[in-house]
N, C-alpha and C. Protein backbone atom coordinates (compact mmCIF):
# COMPACT_ATOMS: atom_id res chain seq x y z
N UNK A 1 -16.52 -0.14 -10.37
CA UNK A 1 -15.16 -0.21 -9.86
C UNK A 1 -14.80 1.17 -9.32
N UNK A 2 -14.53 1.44 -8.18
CA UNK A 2 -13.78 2.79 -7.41
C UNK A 2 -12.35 2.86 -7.47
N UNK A 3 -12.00 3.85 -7.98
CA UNK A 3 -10.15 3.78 -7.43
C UNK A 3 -10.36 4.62 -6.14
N UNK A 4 -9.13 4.33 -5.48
CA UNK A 4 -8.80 4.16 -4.71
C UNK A 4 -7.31 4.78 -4.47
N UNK A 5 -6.81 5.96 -4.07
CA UNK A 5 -5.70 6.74 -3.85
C UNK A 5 -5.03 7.34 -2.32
N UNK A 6 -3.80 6.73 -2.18
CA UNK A 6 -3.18 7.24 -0.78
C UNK A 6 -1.78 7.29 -1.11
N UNK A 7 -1.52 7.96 0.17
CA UNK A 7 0.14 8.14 0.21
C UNK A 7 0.46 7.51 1.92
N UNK A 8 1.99 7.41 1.26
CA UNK A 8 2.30 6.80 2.59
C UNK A 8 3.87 7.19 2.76
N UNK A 9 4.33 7.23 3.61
CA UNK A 9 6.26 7.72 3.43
C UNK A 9 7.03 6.32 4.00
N UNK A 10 8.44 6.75 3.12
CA UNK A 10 9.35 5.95 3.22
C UNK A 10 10.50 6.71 4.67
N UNK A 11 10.82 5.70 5.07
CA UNK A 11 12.11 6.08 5.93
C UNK A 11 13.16 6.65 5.26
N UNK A 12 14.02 8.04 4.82
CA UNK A 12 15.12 8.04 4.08
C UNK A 12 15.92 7.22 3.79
N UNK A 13 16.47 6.74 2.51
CA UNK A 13 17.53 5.81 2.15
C UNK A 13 17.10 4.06 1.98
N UNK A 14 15.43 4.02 1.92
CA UNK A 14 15.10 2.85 1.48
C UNK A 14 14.11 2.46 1.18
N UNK A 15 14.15 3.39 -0.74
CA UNK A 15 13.92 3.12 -1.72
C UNK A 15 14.57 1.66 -1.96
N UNK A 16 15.64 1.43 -2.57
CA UNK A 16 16.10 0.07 -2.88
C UNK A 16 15.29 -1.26 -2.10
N UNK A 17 15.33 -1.33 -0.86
CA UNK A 17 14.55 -2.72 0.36
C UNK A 17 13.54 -2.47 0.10
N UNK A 18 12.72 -1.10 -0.36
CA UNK A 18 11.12 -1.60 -0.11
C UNK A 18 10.87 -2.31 -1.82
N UNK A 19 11.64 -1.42 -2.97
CA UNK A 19 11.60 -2.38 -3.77
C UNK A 19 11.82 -3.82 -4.48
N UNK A 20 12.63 -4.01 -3.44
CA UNK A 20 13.48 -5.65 -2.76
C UNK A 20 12.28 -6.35 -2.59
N UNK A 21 11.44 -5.95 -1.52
CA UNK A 21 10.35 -6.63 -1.07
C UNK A 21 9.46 -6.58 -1.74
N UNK A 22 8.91 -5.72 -2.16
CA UNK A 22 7.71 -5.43 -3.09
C UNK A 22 7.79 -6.30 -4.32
N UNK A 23 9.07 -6.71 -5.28
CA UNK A 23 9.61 -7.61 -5.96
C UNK A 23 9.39 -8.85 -6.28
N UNK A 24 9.65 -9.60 -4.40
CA UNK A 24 8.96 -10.51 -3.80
C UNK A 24 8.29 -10.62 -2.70
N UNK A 25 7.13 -9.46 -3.38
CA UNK A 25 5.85 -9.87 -2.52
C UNK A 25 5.50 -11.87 -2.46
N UNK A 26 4.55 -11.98 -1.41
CA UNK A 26 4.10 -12.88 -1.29
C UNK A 26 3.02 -13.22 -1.83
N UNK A 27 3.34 -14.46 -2.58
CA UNK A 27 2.11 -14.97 -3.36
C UNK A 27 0.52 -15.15 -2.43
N UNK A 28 0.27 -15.46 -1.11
CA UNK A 28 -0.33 -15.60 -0.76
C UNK A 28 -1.36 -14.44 -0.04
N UNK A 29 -0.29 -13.06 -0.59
CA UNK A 29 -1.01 -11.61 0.10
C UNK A 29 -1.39 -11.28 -1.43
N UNK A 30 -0.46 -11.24 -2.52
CA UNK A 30 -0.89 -11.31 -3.97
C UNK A 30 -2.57 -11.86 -4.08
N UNK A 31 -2.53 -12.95 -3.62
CA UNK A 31 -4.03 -14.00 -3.93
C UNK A 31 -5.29 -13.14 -2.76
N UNK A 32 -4.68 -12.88 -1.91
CA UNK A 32 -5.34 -11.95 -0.63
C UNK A 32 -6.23 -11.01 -1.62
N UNK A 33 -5.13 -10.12 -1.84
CA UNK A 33 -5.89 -8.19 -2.39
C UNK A 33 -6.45 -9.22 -3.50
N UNK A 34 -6.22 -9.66 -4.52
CA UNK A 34 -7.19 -10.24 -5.48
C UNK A 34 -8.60 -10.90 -5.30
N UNK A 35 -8.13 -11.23 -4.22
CA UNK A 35 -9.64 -12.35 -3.74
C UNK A 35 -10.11 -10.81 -3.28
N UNK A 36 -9.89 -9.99 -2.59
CA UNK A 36 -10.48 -8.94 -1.76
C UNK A 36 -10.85 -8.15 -2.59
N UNK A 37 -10.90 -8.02 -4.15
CA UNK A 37 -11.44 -6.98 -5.23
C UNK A 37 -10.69 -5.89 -5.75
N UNK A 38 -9.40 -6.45 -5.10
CA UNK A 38 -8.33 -5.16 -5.12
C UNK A 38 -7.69 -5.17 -6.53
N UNK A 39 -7.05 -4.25 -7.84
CA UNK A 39 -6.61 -4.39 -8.89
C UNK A 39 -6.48 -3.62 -9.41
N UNK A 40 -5.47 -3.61 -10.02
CA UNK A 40 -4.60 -2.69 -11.00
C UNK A 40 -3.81 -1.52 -9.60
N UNK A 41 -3.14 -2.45 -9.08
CA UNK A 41 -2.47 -1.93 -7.44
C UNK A 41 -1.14 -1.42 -8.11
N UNK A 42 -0.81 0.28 -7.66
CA UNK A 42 0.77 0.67 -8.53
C UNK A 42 1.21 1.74 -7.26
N UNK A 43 2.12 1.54 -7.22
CA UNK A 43 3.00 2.37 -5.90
C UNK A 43 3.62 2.96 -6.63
N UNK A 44 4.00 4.85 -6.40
CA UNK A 44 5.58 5.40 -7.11
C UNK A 44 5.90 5.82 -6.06
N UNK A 45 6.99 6.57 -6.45
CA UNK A 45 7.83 6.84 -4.90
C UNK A 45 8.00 8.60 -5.75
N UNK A 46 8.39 9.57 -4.72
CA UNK A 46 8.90 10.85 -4.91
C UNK A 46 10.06 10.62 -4.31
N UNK A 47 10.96 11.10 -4.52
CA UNK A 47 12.51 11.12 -4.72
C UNK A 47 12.40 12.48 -3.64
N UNK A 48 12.17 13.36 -3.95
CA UNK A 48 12.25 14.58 -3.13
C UNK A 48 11.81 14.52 -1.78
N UNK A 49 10.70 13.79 -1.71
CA UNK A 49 9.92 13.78 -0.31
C UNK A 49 10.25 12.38 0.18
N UNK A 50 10.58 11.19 -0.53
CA UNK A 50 10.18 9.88 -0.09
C UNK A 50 9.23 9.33 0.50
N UNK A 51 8.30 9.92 -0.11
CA UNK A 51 6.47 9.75 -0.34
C UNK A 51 6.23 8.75 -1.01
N UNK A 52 5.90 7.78 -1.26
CA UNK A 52 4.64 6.68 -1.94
C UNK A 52 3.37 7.14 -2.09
N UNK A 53 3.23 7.23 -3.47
CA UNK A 53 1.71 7.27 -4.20
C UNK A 53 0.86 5.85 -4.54
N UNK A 54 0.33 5.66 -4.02
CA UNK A 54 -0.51 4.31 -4.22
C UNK A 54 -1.94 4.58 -4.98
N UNK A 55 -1.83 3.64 -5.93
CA UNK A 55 -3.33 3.61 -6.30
C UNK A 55 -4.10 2.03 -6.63
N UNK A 56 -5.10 1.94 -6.42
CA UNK A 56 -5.83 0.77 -6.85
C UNK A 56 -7.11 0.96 -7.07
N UNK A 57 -7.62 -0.37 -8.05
CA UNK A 57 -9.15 0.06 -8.33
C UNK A 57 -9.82 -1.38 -7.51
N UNK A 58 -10.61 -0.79 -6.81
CA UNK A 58 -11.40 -1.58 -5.66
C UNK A 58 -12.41 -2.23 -6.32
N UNK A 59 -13.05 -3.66 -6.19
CA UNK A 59 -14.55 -3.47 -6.38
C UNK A 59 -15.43 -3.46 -4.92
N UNK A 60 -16.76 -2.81 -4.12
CA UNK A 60 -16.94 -2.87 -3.48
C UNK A 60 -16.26 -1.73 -2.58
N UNK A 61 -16.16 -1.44 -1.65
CA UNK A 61 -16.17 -0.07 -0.33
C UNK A 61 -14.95 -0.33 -0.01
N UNK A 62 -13.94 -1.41 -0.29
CA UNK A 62 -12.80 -1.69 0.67
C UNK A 62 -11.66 -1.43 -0.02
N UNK A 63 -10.61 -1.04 0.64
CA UNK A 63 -9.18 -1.37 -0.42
C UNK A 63 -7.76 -2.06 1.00
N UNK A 64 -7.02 -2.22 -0.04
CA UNK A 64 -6.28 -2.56 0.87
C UNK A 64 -6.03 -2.52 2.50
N UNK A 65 -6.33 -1.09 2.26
CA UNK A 65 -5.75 -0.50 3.84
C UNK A 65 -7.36 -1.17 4.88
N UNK A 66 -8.19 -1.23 4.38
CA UNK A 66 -9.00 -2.29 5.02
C UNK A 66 -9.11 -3.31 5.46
N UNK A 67 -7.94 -4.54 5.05
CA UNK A 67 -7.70 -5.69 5.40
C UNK A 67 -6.52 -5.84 6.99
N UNK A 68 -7.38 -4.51 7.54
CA UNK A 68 -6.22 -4.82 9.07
C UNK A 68 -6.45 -5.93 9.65
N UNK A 69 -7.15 -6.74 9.73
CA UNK A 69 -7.67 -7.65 10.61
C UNK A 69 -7.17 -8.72 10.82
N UNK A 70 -6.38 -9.16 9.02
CA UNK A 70 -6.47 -10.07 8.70
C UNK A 70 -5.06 -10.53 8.97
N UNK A 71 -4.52 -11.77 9.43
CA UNK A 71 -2.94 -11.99 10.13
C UNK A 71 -2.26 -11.62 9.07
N UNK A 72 -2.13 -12.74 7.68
CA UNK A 72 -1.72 -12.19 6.76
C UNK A 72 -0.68 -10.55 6.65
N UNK A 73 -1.79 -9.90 6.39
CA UNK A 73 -2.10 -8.34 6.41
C UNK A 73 -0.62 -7.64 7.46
N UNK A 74 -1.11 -8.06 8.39
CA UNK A 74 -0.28 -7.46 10.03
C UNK A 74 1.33 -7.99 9.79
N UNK A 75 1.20 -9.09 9.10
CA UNK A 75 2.57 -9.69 9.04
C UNK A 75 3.45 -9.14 7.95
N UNK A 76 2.60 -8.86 7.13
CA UNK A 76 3.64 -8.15 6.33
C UNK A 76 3.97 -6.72 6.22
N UNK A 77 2.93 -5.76 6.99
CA UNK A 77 3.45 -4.60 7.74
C UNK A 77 4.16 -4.61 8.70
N UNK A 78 4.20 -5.74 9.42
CA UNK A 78 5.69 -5.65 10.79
C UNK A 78 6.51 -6.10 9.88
N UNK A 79 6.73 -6.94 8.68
CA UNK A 79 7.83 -6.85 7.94
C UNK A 79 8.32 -5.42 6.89
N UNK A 80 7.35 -4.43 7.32
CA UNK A 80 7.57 -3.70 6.57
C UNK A 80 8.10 -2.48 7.18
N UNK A 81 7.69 -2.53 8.54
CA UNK A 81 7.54 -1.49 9.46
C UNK A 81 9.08 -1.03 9.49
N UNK A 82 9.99 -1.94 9.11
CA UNK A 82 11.86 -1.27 9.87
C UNK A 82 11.70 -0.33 8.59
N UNK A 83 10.93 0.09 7.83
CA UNK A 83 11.65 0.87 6.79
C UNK A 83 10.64 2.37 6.21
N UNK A 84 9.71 2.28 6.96
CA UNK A 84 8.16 3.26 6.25
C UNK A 84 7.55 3.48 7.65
N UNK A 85 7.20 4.84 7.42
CA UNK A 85 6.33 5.15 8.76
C UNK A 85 5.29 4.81 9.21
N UNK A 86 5.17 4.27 10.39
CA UNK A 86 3.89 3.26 10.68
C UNK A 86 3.12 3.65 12.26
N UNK A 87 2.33 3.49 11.89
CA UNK A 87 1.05 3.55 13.30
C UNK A 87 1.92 2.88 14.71
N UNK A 88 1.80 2.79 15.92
CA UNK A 88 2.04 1.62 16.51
C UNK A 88 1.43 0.34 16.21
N UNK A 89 0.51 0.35 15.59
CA UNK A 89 0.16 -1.53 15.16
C UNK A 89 0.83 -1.82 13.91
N UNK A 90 2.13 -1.16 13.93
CA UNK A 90 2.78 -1.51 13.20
C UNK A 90 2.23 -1.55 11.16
N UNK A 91 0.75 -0.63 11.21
CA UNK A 91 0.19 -0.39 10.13
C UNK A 91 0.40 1.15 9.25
N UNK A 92 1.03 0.52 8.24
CA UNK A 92 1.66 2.09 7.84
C UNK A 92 0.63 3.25 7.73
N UNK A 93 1.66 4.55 8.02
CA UNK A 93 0.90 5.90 8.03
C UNK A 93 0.00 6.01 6.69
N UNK A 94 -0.73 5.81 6.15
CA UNK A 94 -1.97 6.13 5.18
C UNK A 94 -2.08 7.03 5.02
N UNK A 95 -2.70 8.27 4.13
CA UNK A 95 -3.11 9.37 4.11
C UNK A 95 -4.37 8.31 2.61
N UNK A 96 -5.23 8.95 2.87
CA UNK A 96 -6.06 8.84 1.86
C UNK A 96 -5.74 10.34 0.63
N UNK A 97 -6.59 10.21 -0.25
CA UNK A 97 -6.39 11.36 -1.17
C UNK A 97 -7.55 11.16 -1.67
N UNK A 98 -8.14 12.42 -2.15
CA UNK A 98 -9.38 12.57 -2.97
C UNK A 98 -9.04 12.76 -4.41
N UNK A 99 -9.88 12.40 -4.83
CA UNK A 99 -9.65 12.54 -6.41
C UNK A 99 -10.47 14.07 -6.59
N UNK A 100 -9.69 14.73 -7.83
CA UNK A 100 -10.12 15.97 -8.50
C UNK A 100 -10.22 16.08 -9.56
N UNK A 101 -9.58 14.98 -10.11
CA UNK A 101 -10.27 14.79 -12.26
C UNK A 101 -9.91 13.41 -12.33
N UNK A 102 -10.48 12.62 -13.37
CA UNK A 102 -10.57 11.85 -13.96
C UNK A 102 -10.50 11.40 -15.04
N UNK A 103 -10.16 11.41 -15.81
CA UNK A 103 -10.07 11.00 -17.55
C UNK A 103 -10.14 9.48 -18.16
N UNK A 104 -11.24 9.41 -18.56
CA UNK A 104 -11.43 7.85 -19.06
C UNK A 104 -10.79 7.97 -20.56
């Protein structure tokens, strides 16, 4: 199992809608990252920066931000896009992060 760590930013002032949505995610993008190996998926937010910390543990080379392809996927980043900074394909800004310790 690999984790898997990125950041991504919020638009100022919406904290509250992305946790609205995130709330009720869709069961059928839920069943998506699961079928796709994706797990133990946790977003925080920084208050200071309005940064998102994302982490997940992958099985296999892929994580989320890999499933561009898929309609699914696209649809719920243009639903996401009025509020978080995003690519023009409407796929949010990513930053990957490396890991520097670990503690089992």
């Amino acid at each position: 199992m690999k984790r898997v760590a990125f950041k991504m930013k919020l638009n100022p002032g919406q904290k509250e809608r992305y946790m609205q949505r995130h709330s009720a995610i869709w069961p059928e993008l839920t069943k998506l990252l699961k079928d796709s190996g994706i797990s133990e998926y946790s977003i925080f937010f920084d208050s200071e920066t309005d940064t998102l910390f994302a982490f997940q543990k992958v099985s296999g080379d892929t994580g989320s931000q890999s499933l561009s392809d898929n309609s699914l996927v696209r649809k719920w980043w243009a639903f996401m896009s009025d509020i978080m900074q995003t690519n023009p394909d409407t796929s949010p800004v990513s930053i990957p992060l490396e890991e520097v310790f670990y503690m089992d």
